[in-house]
C-alpha atoms as a PDB file:
ATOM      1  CA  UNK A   1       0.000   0.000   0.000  1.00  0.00           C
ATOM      2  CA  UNK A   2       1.178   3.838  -0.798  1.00  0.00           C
ATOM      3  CA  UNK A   3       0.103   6.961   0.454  1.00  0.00           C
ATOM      4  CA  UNK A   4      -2.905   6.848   2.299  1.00  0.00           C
ATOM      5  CA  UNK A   5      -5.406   9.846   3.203  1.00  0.00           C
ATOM      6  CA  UNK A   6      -6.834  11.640   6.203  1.00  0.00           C
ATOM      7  CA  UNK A   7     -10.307  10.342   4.224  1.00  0.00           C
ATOM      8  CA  UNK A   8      -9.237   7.017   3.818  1.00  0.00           C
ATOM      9  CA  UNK A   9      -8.402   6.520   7.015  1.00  0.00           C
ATOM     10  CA  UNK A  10     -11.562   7.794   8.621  1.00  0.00           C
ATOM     11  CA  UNK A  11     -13.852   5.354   6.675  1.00  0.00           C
ATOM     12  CA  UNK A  12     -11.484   2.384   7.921  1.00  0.00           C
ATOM     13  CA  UNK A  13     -11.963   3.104  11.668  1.00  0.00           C
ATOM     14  CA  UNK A  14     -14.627   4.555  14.202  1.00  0.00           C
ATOM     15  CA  UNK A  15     -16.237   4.090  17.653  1.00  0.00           C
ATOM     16  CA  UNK A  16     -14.086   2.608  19.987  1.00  0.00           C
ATOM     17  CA  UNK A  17     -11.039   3.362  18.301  1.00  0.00           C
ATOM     18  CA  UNK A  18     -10.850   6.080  16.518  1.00  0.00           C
ATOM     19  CA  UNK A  19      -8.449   6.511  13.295  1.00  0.00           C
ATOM     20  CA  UNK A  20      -6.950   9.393  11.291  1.00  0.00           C
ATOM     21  CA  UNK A  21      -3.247  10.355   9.715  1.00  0.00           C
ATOM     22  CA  UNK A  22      -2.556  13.811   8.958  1.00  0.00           C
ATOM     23  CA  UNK A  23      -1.174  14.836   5.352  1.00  0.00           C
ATOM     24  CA  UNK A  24       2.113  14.765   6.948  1.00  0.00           C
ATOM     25  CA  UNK A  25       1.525  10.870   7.413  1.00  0.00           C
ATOM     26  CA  UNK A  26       1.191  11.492  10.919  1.00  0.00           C
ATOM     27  CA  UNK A  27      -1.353   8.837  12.768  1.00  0.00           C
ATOM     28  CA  UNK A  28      -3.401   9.419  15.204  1.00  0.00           C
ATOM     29  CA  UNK A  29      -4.962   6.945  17.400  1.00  0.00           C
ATOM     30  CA  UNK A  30      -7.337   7.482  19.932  1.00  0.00           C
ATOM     31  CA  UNK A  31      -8.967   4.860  22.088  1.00  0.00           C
ATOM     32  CA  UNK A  32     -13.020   5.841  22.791  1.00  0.00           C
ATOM     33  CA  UNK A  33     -14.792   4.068  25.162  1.00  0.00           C
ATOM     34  CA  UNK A  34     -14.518   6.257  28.221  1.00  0.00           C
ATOM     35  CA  UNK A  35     -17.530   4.292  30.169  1.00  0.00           C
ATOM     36  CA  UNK A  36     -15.219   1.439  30.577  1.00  0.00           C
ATOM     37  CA  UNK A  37     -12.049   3.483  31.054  1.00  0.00           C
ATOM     38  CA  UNK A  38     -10.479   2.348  27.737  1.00  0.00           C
ATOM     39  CA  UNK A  39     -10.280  -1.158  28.664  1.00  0.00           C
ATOM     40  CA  UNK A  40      -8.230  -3.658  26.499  1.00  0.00           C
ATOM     41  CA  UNK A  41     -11.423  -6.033  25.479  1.00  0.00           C
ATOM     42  CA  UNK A  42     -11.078  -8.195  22.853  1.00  0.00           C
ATOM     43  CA  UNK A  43     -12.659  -5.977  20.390  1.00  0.00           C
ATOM     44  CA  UNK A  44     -10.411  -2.812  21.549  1.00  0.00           C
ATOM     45  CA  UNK A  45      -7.395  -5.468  21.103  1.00  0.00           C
ATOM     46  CA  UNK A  46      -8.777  -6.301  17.365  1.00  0.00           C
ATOM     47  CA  UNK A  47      -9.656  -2.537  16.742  1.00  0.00           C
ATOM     48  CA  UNK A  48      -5.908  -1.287  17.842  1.00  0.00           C
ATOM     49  CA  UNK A  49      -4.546  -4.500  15.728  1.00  0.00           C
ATOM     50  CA  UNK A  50      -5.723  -3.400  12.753  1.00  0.00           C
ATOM     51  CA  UNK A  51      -5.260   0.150  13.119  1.00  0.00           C
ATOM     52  CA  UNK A  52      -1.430  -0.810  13.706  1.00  0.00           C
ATOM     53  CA  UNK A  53      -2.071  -3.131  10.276  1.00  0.00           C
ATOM     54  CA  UNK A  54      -2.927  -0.137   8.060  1.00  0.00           C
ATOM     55  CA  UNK A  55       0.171   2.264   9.790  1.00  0.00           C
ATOM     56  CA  UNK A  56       2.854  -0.719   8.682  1.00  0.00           C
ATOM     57  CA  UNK A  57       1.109  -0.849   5.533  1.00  0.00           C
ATOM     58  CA  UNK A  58       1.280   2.694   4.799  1.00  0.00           C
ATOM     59  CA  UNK A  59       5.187   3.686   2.896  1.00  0.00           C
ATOM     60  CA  UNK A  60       4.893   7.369   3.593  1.00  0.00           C
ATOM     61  CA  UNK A  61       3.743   6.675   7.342  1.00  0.00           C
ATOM     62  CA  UNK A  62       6.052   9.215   9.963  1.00  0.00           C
ATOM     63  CA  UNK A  63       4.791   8.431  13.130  1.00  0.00           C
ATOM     64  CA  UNK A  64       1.842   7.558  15.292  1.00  0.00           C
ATOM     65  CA  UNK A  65       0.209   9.280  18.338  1.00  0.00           C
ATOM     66  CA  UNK A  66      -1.542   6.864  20.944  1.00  0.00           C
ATOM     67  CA  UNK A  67      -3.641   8.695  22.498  1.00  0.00           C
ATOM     68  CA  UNK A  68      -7.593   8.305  24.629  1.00  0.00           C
ATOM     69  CA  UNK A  69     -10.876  10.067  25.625  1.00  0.00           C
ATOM     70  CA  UNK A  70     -12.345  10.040  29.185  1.00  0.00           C
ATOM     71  CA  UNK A  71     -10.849  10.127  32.606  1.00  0.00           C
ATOM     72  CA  UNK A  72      -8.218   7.458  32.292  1.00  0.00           C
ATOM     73  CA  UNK A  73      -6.054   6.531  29.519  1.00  0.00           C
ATOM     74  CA  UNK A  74      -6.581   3.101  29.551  1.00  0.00           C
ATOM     75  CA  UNK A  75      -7.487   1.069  32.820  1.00  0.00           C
ATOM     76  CA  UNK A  76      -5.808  -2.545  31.347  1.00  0.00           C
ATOM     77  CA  UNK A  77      -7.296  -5.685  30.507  1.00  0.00           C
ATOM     78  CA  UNK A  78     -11.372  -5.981  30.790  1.00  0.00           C
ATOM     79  CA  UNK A  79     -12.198  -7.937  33.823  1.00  0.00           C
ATOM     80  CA  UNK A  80     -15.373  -8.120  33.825  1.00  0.00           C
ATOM     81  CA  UNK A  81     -15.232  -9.767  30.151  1.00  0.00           C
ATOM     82  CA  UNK A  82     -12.148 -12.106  31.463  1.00  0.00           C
ATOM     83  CA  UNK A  83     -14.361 -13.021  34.523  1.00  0.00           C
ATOM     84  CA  UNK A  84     -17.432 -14.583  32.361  1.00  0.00           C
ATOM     85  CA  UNK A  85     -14.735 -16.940  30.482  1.00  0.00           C
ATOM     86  CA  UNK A  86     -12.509 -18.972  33.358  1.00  0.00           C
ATOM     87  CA  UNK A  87     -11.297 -21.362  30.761  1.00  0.00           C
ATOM     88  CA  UNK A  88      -7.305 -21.680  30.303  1.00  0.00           C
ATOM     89  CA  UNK A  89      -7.669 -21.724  26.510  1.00  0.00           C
ATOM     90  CA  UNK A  90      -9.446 -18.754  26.354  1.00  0.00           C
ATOM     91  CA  UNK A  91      -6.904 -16.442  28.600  1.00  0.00           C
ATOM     92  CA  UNK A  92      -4.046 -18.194  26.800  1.00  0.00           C
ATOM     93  CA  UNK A  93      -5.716 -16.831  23.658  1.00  0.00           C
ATOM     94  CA  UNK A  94      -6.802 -13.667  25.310  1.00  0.00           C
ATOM     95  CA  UNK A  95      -3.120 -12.494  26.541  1.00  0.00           C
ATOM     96  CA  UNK A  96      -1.816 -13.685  23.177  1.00  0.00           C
ATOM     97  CA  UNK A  97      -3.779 -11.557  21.363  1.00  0.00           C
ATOM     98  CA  UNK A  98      -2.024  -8.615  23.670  1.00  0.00           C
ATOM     99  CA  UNK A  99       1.108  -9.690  23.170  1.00  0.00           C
ATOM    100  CA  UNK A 100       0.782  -9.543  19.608  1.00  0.00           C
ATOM    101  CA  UNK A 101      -0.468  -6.023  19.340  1.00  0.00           C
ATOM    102  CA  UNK A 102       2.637  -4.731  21.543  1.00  0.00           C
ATOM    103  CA  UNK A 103       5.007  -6.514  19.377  1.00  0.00           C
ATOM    104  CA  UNK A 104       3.013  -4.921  16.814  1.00  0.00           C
ATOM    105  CA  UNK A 105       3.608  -1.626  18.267  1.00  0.00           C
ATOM    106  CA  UNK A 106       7.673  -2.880  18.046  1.00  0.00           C
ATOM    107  CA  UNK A 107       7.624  -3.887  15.011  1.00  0.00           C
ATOM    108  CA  UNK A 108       6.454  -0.581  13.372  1.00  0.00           C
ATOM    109  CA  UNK A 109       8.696   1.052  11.157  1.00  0.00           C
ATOM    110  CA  UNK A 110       7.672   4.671  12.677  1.00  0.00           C
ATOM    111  CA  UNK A 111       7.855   5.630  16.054  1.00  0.00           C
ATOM    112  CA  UNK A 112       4.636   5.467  18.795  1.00  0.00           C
ATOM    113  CA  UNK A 113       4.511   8.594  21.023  1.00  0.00           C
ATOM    114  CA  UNK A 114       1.621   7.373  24.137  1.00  0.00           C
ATOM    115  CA  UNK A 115      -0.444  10.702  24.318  1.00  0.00           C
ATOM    116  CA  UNK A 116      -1.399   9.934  28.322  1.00  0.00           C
ATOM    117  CA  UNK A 117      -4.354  12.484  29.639  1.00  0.00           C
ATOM    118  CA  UNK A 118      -5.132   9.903  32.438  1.00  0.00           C
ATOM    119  CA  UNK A 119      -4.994   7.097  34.811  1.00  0.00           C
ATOM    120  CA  UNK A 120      -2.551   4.538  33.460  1.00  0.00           C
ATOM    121  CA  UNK A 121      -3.347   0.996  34.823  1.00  0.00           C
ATOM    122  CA  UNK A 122      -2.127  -2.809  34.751  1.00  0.00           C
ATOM    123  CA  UNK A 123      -1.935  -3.573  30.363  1.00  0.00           C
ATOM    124  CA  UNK A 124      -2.678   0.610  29.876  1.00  0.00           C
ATOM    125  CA  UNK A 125       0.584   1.109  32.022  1.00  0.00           C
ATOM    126  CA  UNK A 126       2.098  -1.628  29.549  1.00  0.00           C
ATOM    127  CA  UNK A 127       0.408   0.284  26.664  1.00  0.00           C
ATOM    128  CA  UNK A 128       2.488   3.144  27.962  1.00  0.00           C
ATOM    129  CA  UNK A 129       6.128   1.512  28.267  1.00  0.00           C
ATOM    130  CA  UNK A 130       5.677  -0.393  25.217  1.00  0.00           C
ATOM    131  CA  UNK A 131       5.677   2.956  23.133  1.00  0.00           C
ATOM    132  CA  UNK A 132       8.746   3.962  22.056  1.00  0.00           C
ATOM    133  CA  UNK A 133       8.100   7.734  23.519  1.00  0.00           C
ATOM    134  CA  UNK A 134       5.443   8.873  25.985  1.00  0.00           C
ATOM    135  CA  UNK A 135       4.373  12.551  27.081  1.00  0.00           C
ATOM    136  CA  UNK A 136       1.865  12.815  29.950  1.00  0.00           C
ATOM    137  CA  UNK A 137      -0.143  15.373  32.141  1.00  0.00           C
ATOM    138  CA  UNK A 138       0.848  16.074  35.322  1.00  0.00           C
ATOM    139  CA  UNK A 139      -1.717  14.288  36.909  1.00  0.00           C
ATOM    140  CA  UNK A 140      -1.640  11.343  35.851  1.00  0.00           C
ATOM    141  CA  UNK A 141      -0.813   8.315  37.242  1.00  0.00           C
ATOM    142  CA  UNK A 142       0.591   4.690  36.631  1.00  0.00           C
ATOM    143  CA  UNK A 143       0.498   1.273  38.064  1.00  0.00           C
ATOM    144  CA  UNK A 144       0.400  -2.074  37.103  1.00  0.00           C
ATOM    145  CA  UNK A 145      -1.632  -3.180  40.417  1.00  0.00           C
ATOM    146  CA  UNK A 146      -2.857  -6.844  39.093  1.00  0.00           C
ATOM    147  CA  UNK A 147      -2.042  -8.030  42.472  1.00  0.00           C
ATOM    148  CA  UNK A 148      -4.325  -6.378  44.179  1.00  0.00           C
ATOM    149  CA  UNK A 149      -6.765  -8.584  42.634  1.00  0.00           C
ATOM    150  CA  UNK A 150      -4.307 -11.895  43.350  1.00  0.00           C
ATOM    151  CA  UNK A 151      -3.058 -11.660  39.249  1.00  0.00           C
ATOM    152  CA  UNK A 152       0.680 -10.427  39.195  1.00  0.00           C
ATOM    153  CA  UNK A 153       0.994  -8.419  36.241  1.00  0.00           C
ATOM    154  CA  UNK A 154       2.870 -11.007  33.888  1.00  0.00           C
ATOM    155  CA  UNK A 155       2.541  -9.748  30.870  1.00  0.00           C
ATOM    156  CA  UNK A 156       3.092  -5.875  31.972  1.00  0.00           C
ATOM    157  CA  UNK A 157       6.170  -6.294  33.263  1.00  0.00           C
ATOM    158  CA  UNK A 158       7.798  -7.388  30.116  1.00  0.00           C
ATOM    159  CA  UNK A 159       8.174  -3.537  28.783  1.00  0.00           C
ATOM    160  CA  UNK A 160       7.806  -2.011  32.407  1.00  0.00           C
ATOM    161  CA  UNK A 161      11.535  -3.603  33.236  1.00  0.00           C
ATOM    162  CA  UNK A 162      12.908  -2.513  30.000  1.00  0.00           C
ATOM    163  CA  UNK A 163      11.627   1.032  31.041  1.00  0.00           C
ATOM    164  CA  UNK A 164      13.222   1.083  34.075  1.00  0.00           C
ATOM    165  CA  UNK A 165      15.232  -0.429  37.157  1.00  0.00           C
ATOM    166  CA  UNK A 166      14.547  -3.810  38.004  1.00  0.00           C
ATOM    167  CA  UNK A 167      13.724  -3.327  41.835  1.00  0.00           C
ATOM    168  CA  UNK A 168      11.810   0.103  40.728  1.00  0.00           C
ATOM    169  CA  UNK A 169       9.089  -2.146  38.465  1.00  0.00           C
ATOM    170  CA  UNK A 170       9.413  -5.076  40.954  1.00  0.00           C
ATOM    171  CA  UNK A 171       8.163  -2.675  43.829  1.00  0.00           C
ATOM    172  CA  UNK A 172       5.465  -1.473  41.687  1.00  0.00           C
ATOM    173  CA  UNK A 173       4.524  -5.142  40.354  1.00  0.00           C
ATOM    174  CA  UNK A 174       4.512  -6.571  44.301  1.00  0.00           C
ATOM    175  CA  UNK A 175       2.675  -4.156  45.904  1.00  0.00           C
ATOM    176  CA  UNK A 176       0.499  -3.104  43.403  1.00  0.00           C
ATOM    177  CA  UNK A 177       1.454   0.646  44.213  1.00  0.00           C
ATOM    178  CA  UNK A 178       0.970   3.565  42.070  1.00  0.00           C
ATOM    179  CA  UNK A 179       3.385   6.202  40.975  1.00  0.00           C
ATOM    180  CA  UNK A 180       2.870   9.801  39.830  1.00  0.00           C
ATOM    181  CA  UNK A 181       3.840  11.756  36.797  1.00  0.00           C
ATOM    182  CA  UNK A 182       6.862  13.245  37.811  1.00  0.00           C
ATOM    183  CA  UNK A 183       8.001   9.876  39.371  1.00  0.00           C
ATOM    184  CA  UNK A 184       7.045   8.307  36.067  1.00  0.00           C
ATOM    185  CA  UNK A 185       9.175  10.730  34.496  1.00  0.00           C
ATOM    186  CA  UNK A 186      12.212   9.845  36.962  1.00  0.00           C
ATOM    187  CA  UNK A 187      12.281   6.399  36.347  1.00  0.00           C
ATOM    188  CA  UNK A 188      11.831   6.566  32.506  1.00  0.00           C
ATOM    189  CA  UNK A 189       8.244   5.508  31.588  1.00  0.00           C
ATOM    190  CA  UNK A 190       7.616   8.669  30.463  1.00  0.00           C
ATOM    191  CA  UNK A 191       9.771  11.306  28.428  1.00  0.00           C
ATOM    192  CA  UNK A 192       8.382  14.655  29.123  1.00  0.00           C
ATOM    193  CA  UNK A 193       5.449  15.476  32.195  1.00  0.00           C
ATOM    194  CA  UNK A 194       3.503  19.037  31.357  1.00  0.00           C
ATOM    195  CA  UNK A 195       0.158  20.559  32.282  1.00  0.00           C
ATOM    196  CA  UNK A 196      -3.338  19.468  30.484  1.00  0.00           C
ATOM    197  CA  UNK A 197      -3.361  22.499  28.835  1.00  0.00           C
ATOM    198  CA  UNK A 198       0.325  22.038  27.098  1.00  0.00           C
ATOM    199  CA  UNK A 199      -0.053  18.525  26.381  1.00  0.00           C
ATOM    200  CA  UNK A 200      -0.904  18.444  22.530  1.00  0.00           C
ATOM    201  CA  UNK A 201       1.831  21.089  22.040  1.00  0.00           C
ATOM    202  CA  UNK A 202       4.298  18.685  23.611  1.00  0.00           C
ATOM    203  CA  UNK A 203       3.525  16.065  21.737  1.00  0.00           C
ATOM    204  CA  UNK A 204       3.384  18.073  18.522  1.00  0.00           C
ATOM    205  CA  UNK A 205       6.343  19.036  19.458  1.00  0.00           C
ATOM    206  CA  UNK A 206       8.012  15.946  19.262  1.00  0.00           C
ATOM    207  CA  UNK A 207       5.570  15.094  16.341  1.00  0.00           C
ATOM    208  CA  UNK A 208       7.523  17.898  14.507  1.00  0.00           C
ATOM    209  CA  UNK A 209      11.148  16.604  15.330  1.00  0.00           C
ATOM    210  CA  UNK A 210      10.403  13.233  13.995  1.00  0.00           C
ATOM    211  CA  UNK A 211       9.118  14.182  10.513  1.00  0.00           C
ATOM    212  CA  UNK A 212      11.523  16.482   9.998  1.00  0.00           C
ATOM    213  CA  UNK A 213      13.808  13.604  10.225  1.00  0.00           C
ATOM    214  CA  UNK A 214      14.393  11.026   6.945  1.00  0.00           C
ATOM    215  CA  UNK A 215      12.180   8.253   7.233  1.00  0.00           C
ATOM    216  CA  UNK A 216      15.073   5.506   6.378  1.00  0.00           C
ATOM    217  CA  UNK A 217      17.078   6.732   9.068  1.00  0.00           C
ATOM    218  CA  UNK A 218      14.358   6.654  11.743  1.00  0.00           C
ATOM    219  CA  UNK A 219      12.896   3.167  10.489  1.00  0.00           C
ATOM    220  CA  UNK A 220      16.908   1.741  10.905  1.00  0.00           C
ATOM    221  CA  UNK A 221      17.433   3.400  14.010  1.00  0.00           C
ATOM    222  CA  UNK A 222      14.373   2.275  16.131  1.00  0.00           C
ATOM    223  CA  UNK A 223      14.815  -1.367  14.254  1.00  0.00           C
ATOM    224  CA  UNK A 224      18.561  -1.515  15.796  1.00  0.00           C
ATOM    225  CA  UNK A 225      17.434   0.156  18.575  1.00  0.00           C
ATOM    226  CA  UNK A 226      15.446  -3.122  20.344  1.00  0.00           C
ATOM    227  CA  UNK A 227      17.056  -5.423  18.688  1.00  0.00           C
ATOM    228  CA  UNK A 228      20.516  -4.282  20.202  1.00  0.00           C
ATOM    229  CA  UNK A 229      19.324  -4.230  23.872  1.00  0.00           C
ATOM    230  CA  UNK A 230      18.538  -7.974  23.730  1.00  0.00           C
ATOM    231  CA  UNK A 231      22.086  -9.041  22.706  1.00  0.00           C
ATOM    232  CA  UNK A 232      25.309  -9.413  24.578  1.00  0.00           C
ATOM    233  CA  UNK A 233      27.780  -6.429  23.656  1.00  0.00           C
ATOM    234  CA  UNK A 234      29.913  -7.553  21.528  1.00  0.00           C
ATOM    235  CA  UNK A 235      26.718  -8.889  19.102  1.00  0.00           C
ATOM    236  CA  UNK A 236      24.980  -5.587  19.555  1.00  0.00           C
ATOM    237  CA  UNK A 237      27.951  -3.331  18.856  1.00  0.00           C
ATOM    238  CA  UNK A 238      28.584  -5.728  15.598  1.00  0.00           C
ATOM    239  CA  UNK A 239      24.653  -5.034  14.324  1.00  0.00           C
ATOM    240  CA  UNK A 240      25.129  -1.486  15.120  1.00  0.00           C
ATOM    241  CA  UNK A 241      28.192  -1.133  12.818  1.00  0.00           C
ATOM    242  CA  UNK A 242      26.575  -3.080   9.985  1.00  0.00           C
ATOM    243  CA  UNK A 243      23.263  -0.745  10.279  1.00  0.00           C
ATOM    244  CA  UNK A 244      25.502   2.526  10.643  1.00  0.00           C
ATOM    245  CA  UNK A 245      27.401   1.516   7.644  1.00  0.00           C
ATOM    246  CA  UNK A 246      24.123   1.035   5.258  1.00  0.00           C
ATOM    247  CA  UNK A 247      22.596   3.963   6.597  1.00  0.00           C
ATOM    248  CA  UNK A 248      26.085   5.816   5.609  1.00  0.00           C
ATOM    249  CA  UNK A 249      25.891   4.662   1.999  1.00  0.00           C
ATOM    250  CA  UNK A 250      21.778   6.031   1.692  1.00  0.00           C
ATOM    251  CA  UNK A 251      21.485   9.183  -0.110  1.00  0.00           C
ATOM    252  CA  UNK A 252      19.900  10.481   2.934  1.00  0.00           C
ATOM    253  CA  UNK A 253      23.458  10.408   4.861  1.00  0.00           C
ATOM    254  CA  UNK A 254      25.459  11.796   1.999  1.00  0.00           C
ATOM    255  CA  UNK A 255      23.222  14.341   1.684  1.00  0.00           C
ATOM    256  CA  UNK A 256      22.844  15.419   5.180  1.00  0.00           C
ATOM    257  CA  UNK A 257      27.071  14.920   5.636  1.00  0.00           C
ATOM    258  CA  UNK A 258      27.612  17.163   2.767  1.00  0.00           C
ATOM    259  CA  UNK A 259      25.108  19.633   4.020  1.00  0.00           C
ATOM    260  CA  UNK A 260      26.812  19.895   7.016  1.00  0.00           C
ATOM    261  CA  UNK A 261      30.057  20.350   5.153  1.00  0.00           C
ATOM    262  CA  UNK A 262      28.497  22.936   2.955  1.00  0.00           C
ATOM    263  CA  UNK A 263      26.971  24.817   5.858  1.00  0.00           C
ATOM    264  CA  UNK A 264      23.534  24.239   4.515  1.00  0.00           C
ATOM    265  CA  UNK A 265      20.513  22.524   5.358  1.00  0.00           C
ATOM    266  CA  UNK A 266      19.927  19.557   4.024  1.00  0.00           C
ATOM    267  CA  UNK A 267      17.928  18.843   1.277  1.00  0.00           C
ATOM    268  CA  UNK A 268      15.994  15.736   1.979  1.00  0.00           C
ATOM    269  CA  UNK A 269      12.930  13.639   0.373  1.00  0.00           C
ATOM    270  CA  UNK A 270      11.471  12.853   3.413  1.00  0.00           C
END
């Protein structure tokens, strides 16, 4: 699939998730079902699968914004729903189907900024770490308090302890304890903290940075980004060279080298 519009977008996606991509190829998610604090249901799952689908299948995609309506940002899995099936199969299939749509989130070529107006709970606080950036209001907070209804927050914790210290997410895993904004902030779930009425700009902000940045370069970088932190040193600094060295050789990096030799800006495709 090419270039995709604002309108084509729209027509794909509405209700609980809701769907559009700038001209810029900018996309902006939005989960939408306040009354049940933006739960992860199956359907939500399904809705944000397929809304990640269409961004990887989109070539002049730049970036996507996470974002909700409501109160809360998203309150984690849907117990209620999870409560009515107590079969193995079906939670196997059930946390599966999460696992997938994080990866998916991974996997994209573009990076995820998590737009957070709210509460940030359980799978929404693993929503939030599994973005690669995250910019949040001030009052918001995060937890991923499973335990507190006897289910330790497996699945969760896979992002939380690659966002930060080991004993930090193990407190909040344990006890089920929530942290604030500016804590959030401290220990790395969340790259910038600002008032409700400065959030957008924020994330514009960063928004702007990324798409004024080649598209090649940003898709190699955040590939060799995860893929380095799971490999012992000497493997990761060997991948690194390799994906330096082919981003080096794109016209993007010539250009932008002799730019800077010039004194000039750049003169990118992006």
């Amino acid at each position: 699939m090419g270039a995709m519009t604002s309108t084509d977008i729209q027509t794909l996606a509405s209700g609980e998730l809701l769907h559009t991509r700038d001209a810029r190829g900018v996309h902006w998610l939005t989960l939408n079902d306040p009354t049940s604090f933006n739960t992860l249901g199956e359907s939500m799952l399904a809705a944000l699968q397929a809304a990640l689908d269409r961004v990887a299948r989109d070539e002049d995609a730049r970036a996507v914004v996470l974002g909700a309506h409501g109160k809360a940002f998203c309150a984690g899995h849907n117990l209620k729903e999870m409560r009515a099936r107590p079969e193995l199969a079906y939670y196997q299939k059930l946390f599966a189907q999460c696992t997938r749509m994080m990866m998916a989130i991974r996997h994209l070529p573009v990076p995820v900024i998590a737009r957070v107006q709210g509460v940030a709970t359980a799978a929404g606080c693993q929503l939030v770490a599994q973005c690669d950036l995250a910019v949040s209001v001030d009052t918001a907070r995060f937890g991923v308090n499973g335990i507190d209804v006897g289910l330790f927050c497996a699945t969760p914790s896979v992002p939380l302890s690659r966002n930060m210290q080991p004993k930090q997410a193990m407190e909040m895993l344990l006890t089920g304890g929530f942290i604030d904004a500016a804590e959030a902030q401290r220990r790395g779930l969340v790259n910038r903290v600002v008032a409700a009425d400065a959030l957008d700009a924020q994330v514009q902000q960063l928004v702007d940075a990324i798409v004024a940045k080649p598209r090649v370069a940003v898709q190699m970088g955040k590939q060799l980004f995860y893929q380095q932190a799971e490999m012992g040193i000497e493997a990761a600094y060997q991948l690194a060279g390799q994906t330096m060295a082919c981003n080096m050789v794109h016209e993007v990096a010539q250009e932008g080298v002799q730019a800077f030799i010039d004194k000039r800006n750049p003169s990118w495709r992006l």
